[in-house]
N, C-alpha and C. Protein backbone atom coordinates (compact mmCIF):
# COMPACT_ATOMS: atom_id res chain seq x y z
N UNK A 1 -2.98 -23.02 56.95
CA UNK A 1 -3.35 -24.35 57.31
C UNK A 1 -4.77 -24.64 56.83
N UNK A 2 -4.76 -25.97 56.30
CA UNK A 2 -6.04 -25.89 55.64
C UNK A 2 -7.08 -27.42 57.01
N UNK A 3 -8.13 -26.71 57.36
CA UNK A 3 -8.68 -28.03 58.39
C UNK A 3 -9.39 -29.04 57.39
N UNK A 4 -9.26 -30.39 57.88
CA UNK A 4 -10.15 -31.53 57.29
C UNK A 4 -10.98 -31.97 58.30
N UNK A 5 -11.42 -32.77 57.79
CA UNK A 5 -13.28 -32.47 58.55
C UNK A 5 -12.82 -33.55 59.39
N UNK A 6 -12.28 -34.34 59.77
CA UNK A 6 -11.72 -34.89 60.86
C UNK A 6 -11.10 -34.19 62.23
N UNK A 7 -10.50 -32.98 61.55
CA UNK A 7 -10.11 -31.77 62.83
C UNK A 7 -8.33 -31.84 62.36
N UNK A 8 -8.02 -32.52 61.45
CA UNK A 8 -6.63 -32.28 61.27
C UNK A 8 -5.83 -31.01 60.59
N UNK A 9 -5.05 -30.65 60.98
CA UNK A 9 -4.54 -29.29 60.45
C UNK A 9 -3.27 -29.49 59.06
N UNK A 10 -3.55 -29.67 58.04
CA UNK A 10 -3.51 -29.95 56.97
C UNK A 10 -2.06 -28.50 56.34
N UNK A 11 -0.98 -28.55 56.09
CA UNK A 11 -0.19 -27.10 55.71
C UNK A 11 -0.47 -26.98 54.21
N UNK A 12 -0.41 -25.95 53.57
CA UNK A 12 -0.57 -25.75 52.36
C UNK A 12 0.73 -25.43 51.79
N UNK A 13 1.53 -26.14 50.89
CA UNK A 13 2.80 -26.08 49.98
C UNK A 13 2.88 -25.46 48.77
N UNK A 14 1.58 -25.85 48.07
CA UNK A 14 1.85 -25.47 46.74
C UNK A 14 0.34 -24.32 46.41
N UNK A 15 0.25 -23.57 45.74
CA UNK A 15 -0.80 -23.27 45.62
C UNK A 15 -0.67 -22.54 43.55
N UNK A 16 -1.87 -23.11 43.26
CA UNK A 16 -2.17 -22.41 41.38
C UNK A 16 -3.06 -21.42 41.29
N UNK A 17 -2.52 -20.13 40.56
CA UNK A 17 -3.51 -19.43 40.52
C UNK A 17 -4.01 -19.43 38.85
N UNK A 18 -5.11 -18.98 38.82
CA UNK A 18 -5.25 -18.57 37.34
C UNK A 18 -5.60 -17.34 36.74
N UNK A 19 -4.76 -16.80 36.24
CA UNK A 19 -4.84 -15.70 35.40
C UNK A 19 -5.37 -15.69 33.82
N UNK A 20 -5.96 -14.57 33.69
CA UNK A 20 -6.37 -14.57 31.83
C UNK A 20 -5.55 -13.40 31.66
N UNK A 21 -4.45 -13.99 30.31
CA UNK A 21 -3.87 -13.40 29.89
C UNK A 21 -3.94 -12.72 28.37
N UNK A 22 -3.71 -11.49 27.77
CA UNK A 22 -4.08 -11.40 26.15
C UNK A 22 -3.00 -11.87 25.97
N UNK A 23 -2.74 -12.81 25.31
CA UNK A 23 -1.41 -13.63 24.70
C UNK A 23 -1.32 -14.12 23.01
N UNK A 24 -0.49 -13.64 22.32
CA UNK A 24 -0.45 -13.36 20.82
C UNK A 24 0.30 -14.56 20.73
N UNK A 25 -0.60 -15.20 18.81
CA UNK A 25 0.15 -16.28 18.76
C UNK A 25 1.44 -15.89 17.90
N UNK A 26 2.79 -16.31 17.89
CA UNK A 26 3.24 -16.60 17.29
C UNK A 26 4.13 -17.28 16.70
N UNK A 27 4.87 -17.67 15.31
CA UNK A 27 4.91 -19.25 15.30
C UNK A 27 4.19 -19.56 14.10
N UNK A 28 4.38 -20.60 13.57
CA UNK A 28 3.55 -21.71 13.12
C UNK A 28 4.18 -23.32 12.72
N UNK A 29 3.17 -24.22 12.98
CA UNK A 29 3.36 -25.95 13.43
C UNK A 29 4.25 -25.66 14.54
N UNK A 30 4.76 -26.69 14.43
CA UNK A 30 5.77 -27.34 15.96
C UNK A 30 5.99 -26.02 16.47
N UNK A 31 6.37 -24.89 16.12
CA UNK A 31 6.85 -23.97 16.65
C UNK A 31 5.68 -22.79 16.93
N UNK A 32 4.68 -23.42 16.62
CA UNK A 32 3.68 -21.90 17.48
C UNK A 32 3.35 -21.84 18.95
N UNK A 33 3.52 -21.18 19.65
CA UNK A 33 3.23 -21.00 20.89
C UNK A 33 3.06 -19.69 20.96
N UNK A 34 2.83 -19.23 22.37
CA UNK A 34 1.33 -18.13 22.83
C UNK A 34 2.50 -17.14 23.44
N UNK A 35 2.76 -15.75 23.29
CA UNK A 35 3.44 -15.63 24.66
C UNK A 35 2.57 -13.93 24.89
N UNK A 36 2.95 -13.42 25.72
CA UNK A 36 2.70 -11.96 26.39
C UNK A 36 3.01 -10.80 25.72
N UNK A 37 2.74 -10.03 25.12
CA UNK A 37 3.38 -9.06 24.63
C UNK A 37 3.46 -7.82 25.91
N UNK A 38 4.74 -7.82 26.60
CA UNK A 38 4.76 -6.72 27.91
C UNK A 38 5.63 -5.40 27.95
N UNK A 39 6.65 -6.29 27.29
CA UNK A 39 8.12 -4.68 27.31
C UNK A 39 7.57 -3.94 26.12
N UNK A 40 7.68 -2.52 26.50
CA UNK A 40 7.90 -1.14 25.70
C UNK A 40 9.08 -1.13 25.08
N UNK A 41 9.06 -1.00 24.11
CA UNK A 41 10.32 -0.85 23.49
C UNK A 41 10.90 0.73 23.09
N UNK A 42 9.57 1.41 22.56
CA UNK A 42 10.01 2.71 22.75
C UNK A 42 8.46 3.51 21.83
N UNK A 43 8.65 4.76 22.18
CA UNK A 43 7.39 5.89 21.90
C UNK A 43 7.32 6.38 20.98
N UNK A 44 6.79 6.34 20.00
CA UNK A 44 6.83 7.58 18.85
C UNK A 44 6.04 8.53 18.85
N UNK A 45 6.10 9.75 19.26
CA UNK A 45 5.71 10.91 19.18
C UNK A 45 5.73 11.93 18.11
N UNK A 46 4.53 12.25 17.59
CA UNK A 46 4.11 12.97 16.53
C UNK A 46 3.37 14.01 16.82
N UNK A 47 3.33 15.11 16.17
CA UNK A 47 2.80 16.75 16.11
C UNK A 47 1.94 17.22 15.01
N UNK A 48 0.92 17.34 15.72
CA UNK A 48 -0.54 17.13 14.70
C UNK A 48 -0.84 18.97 14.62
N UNK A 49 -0.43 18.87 13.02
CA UNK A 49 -0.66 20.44 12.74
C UNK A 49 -1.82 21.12 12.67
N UNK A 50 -1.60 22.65 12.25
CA UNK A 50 -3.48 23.02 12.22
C UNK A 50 -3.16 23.22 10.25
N UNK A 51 -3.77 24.26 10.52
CA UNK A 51 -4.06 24.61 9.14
C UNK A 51 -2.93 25.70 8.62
N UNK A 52 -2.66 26.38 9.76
CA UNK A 52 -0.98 27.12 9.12
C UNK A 52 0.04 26.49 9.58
N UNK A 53 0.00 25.35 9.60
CA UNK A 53 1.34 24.25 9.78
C UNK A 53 1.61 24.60 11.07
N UNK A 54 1.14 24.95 12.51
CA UNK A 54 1.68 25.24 13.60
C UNK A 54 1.38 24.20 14.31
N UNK A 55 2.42 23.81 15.28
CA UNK A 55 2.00 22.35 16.22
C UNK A 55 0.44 22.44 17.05
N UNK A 56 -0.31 22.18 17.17
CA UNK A 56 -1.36 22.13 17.74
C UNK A 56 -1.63 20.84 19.03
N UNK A 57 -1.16 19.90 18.83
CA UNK A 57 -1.66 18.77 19.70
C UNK A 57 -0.06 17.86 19.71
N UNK A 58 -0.27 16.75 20.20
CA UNK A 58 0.97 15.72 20.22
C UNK A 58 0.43 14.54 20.23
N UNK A 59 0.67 13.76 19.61
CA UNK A 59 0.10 12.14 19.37
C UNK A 59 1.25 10.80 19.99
N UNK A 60 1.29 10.41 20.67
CA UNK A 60 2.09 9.10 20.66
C UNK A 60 1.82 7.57 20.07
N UNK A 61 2.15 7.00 20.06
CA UNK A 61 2.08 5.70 19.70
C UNK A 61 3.52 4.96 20.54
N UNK A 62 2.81 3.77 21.41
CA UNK A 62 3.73 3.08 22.07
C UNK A 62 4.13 1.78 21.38
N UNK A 63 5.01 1.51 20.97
CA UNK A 63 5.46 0.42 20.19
C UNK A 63 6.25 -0.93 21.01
N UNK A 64 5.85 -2.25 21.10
CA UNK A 64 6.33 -2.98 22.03
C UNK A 64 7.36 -3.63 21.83
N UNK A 65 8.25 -4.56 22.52
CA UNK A 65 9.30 -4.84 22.00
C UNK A 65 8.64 -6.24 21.01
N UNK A 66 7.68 -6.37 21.25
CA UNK A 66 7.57 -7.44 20.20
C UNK A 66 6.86 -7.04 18.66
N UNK A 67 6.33 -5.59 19.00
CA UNK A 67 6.51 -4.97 17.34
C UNK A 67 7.89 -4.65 16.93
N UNK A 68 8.24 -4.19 17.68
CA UNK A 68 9.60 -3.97 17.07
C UNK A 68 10.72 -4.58 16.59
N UNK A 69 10.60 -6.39 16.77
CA UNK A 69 10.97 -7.20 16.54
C UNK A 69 10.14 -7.37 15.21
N UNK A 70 9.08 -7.57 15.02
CA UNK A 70 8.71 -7.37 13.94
C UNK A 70 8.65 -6.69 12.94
N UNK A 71 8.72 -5.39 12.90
CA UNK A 71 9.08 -4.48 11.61
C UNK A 71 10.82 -5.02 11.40
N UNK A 72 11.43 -5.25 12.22
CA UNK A 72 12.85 -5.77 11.92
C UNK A 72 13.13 -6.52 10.77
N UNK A 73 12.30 -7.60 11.62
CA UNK A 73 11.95 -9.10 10.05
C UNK A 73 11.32 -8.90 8.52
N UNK A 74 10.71 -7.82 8.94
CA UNK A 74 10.01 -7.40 7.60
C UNK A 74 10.84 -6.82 6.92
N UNK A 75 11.81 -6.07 7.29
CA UNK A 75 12.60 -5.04 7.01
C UNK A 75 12.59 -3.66 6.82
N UNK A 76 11.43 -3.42 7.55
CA UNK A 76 10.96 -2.44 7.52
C UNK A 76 11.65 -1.40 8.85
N UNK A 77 11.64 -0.05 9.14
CA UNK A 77 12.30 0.72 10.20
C UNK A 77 11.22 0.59 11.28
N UNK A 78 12.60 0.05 12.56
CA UNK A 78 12.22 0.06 13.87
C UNK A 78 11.53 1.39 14.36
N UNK A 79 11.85 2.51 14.16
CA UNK A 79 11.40 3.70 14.61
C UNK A 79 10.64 4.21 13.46
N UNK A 80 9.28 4.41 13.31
CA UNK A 80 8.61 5.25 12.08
C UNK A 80 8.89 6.60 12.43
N UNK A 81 9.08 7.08 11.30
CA UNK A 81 9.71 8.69 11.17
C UNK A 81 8.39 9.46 10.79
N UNK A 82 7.34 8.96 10.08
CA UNK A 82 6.35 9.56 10.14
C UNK A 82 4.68 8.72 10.55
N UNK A 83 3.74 9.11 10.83
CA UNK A 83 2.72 8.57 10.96
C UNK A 83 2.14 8.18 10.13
N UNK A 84 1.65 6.52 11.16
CA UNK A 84 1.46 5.57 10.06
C UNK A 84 -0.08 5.61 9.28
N UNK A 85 -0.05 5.38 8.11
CA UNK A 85 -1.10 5.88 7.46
C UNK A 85 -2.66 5.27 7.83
N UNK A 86 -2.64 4.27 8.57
CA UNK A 86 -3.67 3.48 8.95
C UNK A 86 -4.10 3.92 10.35
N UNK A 87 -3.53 5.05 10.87
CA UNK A 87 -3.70 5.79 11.91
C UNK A 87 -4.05 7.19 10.97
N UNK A 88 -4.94 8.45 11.14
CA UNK A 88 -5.08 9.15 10.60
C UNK A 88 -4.82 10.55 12.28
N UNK A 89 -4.77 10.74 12.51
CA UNK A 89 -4.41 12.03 13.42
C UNK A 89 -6.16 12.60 12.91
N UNK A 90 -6.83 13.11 14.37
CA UNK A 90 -8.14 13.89 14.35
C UNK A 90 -7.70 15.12 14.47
């Protein structure tokens, strides 16, 4: 109940909150709009060798469903089979 300075007890119905969201554009003209990038789509897990080729560490990379919609369009593979070169493994 919200009071007004008269003393009346006022109910509250609706209420807005505001959130900041990271929201990716995509789209373009009439058709660009903003949305969320949230679902996982799936993990790629990689095995970062030493120097006599023995597994040493494990790397993931989480890929969202809205990358993965995208390598689709490109035509490129939903699942990378190896690590991507613009990622280098330490």
């Amino acid at each position: 109940m919200l009071r007004a300075s008269d003393g009346r007890s006022i109910p509250i119905r609706k209420v807005r909150i505001r959130k900041v969201l990271n929201v990716v554009t995509i789209g373009k003209g009439a058709r660009e709009r903003y949305v969320m990038p949230s679902s996982n789509h799936h993990v790629e897990v990689f095995a970062k060798l030493d120097k006599q080729g023995k597994e040493s560490a494990w790397e993931s990379i989480v890929v969202s469903l809205m990358e993965a919609a995208e390598r689709r369009r490109k035509g490129e593979p939903v699942i990378a089979r190896e690590y991507p070169s613009s990622q280098a493994l330490r």
